[in-house]
Protein backbone atom coordinates (compact mmCIF):
# COMPACT_ATOMS: atom_id res chain seq x y z
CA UNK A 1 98.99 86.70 107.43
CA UNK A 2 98.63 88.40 103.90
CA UNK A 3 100.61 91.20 103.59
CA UNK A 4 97.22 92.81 102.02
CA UNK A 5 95.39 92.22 105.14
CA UNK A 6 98.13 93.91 106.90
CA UNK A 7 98.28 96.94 104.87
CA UNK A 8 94.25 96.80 105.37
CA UNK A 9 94.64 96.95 109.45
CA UNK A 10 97.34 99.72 108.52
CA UNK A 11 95.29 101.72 106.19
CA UNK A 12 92.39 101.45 108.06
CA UNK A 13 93.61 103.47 111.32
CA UNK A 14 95.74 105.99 109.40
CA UNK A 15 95.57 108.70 107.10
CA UNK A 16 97.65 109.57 104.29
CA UNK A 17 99.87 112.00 106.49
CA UNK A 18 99.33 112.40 110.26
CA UNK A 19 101.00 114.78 112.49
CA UNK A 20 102.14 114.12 116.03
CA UNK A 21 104.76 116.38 118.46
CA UNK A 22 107.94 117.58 116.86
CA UNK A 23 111.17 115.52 118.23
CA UNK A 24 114.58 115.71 116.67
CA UNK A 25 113.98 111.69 116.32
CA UNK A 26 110.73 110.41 115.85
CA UNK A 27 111.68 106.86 116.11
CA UNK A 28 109.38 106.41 119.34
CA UNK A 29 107.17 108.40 118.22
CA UNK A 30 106.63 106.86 114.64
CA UNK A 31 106.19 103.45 116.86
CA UNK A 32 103.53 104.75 119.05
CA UNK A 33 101.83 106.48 116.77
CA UNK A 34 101.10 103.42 114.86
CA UNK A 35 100.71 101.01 117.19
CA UNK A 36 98.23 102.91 118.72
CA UNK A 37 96.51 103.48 115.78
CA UNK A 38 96.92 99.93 114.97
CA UNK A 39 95.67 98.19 117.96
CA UNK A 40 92.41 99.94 118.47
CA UNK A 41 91.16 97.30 114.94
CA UNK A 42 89.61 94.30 117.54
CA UNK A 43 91.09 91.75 115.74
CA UNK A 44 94.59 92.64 116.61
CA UNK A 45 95.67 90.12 119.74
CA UNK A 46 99.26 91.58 120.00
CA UNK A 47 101.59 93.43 117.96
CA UNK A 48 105.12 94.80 118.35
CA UNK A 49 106.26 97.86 116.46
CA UNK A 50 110.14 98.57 115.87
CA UNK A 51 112.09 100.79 114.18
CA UNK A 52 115.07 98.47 112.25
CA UNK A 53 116.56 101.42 109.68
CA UNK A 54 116.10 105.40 109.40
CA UNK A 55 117.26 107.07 106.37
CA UNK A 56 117.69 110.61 105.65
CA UNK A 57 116.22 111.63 102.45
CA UNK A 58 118.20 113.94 99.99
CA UNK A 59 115.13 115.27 97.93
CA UNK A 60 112.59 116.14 99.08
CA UNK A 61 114.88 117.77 101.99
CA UNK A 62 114.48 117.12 105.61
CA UNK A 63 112.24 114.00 104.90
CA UNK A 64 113.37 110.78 106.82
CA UNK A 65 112.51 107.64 105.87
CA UNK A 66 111.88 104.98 108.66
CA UNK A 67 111.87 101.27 108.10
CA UNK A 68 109.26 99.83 110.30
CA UNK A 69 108.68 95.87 111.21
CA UNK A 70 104.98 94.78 112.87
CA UNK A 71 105.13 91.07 114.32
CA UNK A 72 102.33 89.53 116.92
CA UNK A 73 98.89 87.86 115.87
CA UNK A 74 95.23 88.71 115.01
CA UNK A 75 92.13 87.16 114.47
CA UNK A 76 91.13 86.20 110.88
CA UNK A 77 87.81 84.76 111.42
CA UNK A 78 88.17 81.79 113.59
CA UNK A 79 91.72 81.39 113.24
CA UNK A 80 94.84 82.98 114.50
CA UNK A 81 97.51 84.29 112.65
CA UNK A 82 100.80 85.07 112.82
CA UNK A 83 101.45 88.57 111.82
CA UNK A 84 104.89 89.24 109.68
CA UNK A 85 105.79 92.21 107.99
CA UNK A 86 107.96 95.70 107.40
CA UNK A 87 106.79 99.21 106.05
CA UNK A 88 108.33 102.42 104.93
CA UNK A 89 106.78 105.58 106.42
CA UNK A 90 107.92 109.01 105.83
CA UNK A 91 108.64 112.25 108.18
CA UNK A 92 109.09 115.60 108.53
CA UNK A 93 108.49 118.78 110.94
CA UNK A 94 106.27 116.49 113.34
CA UNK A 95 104.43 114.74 109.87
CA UNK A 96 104.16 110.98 108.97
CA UNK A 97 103.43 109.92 105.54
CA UNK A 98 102.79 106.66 104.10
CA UNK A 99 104.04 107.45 100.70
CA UNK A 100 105.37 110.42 98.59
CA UNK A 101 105.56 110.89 95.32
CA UNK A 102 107.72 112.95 93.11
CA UNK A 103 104.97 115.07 91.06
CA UNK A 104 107.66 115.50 87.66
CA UNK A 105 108.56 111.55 87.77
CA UNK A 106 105.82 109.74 89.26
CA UNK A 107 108.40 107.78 90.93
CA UNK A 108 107.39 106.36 94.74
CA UNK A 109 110.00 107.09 97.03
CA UNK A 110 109.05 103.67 98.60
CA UNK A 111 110.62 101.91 96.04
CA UNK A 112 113.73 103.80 96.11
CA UNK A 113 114.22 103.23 99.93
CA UNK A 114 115.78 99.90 100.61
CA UNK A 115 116.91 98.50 104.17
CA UNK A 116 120.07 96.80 104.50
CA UNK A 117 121.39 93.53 103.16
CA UNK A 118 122.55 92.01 106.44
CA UNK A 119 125.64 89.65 106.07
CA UNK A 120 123.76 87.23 107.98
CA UNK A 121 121.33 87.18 105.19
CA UNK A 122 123.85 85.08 103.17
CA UNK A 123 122.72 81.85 104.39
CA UNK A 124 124.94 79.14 102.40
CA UNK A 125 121.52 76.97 102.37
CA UNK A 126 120.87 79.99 99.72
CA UNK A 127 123.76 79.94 97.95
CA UNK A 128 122.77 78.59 94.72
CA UNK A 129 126.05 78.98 92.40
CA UNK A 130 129.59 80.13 92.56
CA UNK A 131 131.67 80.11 95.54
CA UNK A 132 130.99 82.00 98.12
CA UNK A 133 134.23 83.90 98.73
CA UNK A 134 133.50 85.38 95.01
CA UNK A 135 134.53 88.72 94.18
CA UNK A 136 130.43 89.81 93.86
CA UNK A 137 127.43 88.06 96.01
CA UNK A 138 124.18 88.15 93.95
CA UNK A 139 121.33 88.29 95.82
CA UNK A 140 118.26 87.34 93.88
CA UNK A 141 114.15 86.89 95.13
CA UNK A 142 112.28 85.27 92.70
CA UNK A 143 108.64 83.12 91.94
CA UNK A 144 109.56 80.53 88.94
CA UNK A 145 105.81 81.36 88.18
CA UNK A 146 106.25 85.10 87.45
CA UNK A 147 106.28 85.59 83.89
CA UNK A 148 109.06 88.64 84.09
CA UNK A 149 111.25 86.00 86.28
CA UNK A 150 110.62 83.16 83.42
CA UNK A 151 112.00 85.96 80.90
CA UNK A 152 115.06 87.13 83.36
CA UNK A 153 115.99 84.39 86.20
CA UNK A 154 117.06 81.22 83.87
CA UNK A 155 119.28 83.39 81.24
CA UNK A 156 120.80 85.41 84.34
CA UNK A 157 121.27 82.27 86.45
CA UNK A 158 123.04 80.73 83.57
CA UNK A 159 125.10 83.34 82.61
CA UNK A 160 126.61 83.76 86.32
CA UNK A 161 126.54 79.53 86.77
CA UNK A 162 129.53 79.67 84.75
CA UNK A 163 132.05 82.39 86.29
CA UNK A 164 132.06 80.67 89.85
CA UNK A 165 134.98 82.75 91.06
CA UNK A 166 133.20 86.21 89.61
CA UNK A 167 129.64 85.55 91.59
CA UNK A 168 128.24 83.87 94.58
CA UNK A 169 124.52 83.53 93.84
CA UNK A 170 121.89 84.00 96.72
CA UNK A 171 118.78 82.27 95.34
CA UNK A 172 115.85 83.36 97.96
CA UNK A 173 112.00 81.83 97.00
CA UNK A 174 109.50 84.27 96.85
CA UNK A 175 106.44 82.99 95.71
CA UNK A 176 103.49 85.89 94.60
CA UNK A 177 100.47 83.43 96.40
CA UNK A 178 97.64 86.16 95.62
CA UNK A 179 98.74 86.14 91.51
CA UNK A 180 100.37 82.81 91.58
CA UNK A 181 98.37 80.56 94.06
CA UNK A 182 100.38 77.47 92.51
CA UNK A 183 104.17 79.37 93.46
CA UNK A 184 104.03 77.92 97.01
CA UNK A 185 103.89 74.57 96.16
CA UNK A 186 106.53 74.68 93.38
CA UNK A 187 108.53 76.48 95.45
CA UNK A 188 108.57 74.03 98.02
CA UNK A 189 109.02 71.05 95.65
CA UNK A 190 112.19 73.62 94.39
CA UNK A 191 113.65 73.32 98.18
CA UNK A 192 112.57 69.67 98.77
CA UNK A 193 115.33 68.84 95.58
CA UNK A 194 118.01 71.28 96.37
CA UNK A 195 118.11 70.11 99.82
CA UNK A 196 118.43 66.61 97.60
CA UNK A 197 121.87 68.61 96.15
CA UNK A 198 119.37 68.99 92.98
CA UNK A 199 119.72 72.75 92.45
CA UNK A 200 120.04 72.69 88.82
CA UNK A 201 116.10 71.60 89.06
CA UNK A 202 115.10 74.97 90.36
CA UNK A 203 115.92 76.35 86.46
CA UNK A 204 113.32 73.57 85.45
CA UNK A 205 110.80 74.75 87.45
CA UNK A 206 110.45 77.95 85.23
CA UNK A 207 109.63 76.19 82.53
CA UNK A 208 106.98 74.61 83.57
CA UNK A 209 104.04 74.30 81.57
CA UNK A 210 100.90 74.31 84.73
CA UNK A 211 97.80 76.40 85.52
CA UNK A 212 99.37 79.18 88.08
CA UNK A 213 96.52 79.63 89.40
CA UNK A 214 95.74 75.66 90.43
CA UNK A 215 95.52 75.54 94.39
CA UNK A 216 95.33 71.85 94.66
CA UNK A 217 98.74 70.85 95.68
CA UNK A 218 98.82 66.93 94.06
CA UNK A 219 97.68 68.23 90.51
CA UNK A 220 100.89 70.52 90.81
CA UNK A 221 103.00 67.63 92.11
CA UNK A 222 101.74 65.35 89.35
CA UNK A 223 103.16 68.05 86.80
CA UNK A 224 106.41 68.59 88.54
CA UNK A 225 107.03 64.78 88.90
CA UNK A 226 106.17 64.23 85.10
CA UNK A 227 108.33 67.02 84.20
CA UNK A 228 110.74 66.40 86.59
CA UNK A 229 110.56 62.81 86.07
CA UNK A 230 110.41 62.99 89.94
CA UNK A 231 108.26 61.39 92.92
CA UNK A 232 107.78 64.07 95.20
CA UNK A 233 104.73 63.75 97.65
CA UNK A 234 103.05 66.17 99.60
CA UNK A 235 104.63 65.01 102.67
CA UNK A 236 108.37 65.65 101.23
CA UNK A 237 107.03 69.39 100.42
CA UNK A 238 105.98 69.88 104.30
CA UNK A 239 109.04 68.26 106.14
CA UNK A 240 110.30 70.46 108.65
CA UNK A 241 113.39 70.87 106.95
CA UNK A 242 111.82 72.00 103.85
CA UNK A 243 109.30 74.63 105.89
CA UNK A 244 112.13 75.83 107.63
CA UNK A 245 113.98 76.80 104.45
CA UNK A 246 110.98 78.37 102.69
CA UNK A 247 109.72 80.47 106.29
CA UNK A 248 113.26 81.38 106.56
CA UNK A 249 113.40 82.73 102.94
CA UNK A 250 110.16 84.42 103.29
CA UNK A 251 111.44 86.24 106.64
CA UNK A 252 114.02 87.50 104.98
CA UNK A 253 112.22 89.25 102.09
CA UNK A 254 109.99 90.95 104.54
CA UNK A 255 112.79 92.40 106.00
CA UNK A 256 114.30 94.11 103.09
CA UNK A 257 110.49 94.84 102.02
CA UNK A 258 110.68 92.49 98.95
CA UNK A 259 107.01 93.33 96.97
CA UNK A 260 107.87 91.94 93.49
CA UNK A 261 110.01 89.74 91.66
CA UNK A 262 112.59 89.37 90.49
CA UNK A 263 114.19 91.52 92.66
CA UNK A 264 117.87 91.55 92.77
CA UNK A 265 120.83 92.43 95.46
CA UNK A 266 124.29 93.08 94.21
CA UNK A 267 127.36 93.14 96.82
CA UNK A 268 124.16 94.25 98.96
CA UNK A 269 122.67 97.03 97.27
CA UNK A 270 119.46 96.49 95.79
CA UNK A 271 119.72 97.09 91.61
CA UNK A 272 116.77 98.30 90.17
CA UNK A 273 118.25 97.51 87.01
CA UNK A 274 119.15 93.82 87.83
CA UNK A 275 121.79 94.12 85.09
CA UNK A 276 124.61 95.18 87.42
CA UNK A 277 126.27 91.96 87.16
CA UNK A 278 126.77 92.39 83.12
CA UNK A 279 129.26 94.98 83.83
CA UNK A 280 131.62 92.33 85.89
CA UNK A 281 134.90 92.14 83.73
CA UNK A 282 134.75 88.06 84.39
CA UNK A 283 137.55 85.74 84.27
């Protein structure tokens, strides 16, 4: 399920702020609020609400932030759908808030608030470069379509490629389907050849020269494989193995509330900067 028809079903049973009964923790309250609010849209079959991460805010004071995950399935037309996703809400004094702003910056405290980088997250099937006992684990999200990532990701990559000892880089797909509706497929053909022990092919894929916004998935192959000079088919892109990797990828970014790329983890804080790693003294 898109994560803008999720944010529809969320928007469309809540208001900006809401206010329920005080509690010193509102963590079952924040759930029941909203998946009360959430269930009364029809098309929701099931849902489960948890609270994975609370934060306490140090400006504004007293606000808590609280990381909240939605899995189950509703009804998009005929069809049912899996439903996959995470989403910061914000409290105080018996209020919820979907977002808050800082009137001076314009800064969204939603992007500052960033759940944990598990250690499980650092899935050698992800590890692209370096060694993974490094003295700094790179974490990066990124869709080889994204113009920003064709401008960052290759340079960075190749920079940290060649201090294997200094970084262990996390390389986690993360296509943008609504701008990008090609990134899905090239991301898969990306797995399908690393899987292949081909990972210097992902950096390839950026500079690929193909209509991002081409849906049908053989005119994409035929530019990889002429690129490439590879035979990929469509089957190769939908083995299990291949699936598994990009749904496990994609599961992961929804937990740490990935929305954009490239976004970047170092020794599992996320940098806004995504320069962190030019300030390693390397050896």
């Amino acid at each position: 399920m898109s994560k803008l028809l999720m944010t529809l079903f969320l928007t469309s049973s809540l208001l900006s702020v809401s206010v329920f009964a005080q509690a010193k923790d509102y963590s079952k309250e924040v759930v029941k609020f909203l998946k009360d609010s959430i269930v009364k849209n029809p098309n929701i079959i099931s849902l489960d609400v948890k609270v994975v991460d609370k934060k306490d805010l140090q400006r504004p004071e007293g606000w808590q932030a609280y990381i909240v995950s939605f899995s189950g399935k509703a009804k998009i037309g005929k069809d049912e759908k899996k439903i996959s996703q995470s989403s910061i809400y914000f409290v105080k004094d018996g209020f919820i808030a979907t977002e808050l702003i800082d009137l001076k910056t314009g800064i969204k405290l939603n992007d500052t608030v960033s759940p944990k980088f598990k250690e499980e997250f650092y899935s050698r099937s992800n590890l692209l470069y370096g060694d993974e006992n490094a003295a700094h684990k790179i974490a990066l999200f990124s869709d080889p379509l994204c113009p920003f990532c064709r401008s960052f990701v290759p340079g960075a990559l190749a920079y940290m490629k060649k201090y294997p000892q200094d970084f262990a880089v996390y390389y986690y797909h993360y296509p943008l389907e609504g701008l990008h509706p090609a990134s899905p497929t090239v991301c898969r053909a990306a797995i399908y050849l690393e899987l292949q022990g081909k990972k210097d092919s992902l950096l390839k894929m950026y500079d690929l020269k193909i209509n991002a916004r081409e849906t049908n998935e053989q005119k994409i192959l035929d530019v990889i494989n002429d690129a490439l000079d590879t035979k990929i088919t469509r089957k190769d892109i939908h083995s299990i193995m291949v699936e598994n990797a990009f749904n496990s990828d994609q599961k992961i970014a929804n937990a740490l509330l990935v929305n954009g790329t490239p976004t970047v983890y170092f020794d599992g804080q996320k940098d806004p900067t995504k320069n962190k790693y030019k300030s390693v003294k390397v050896h």
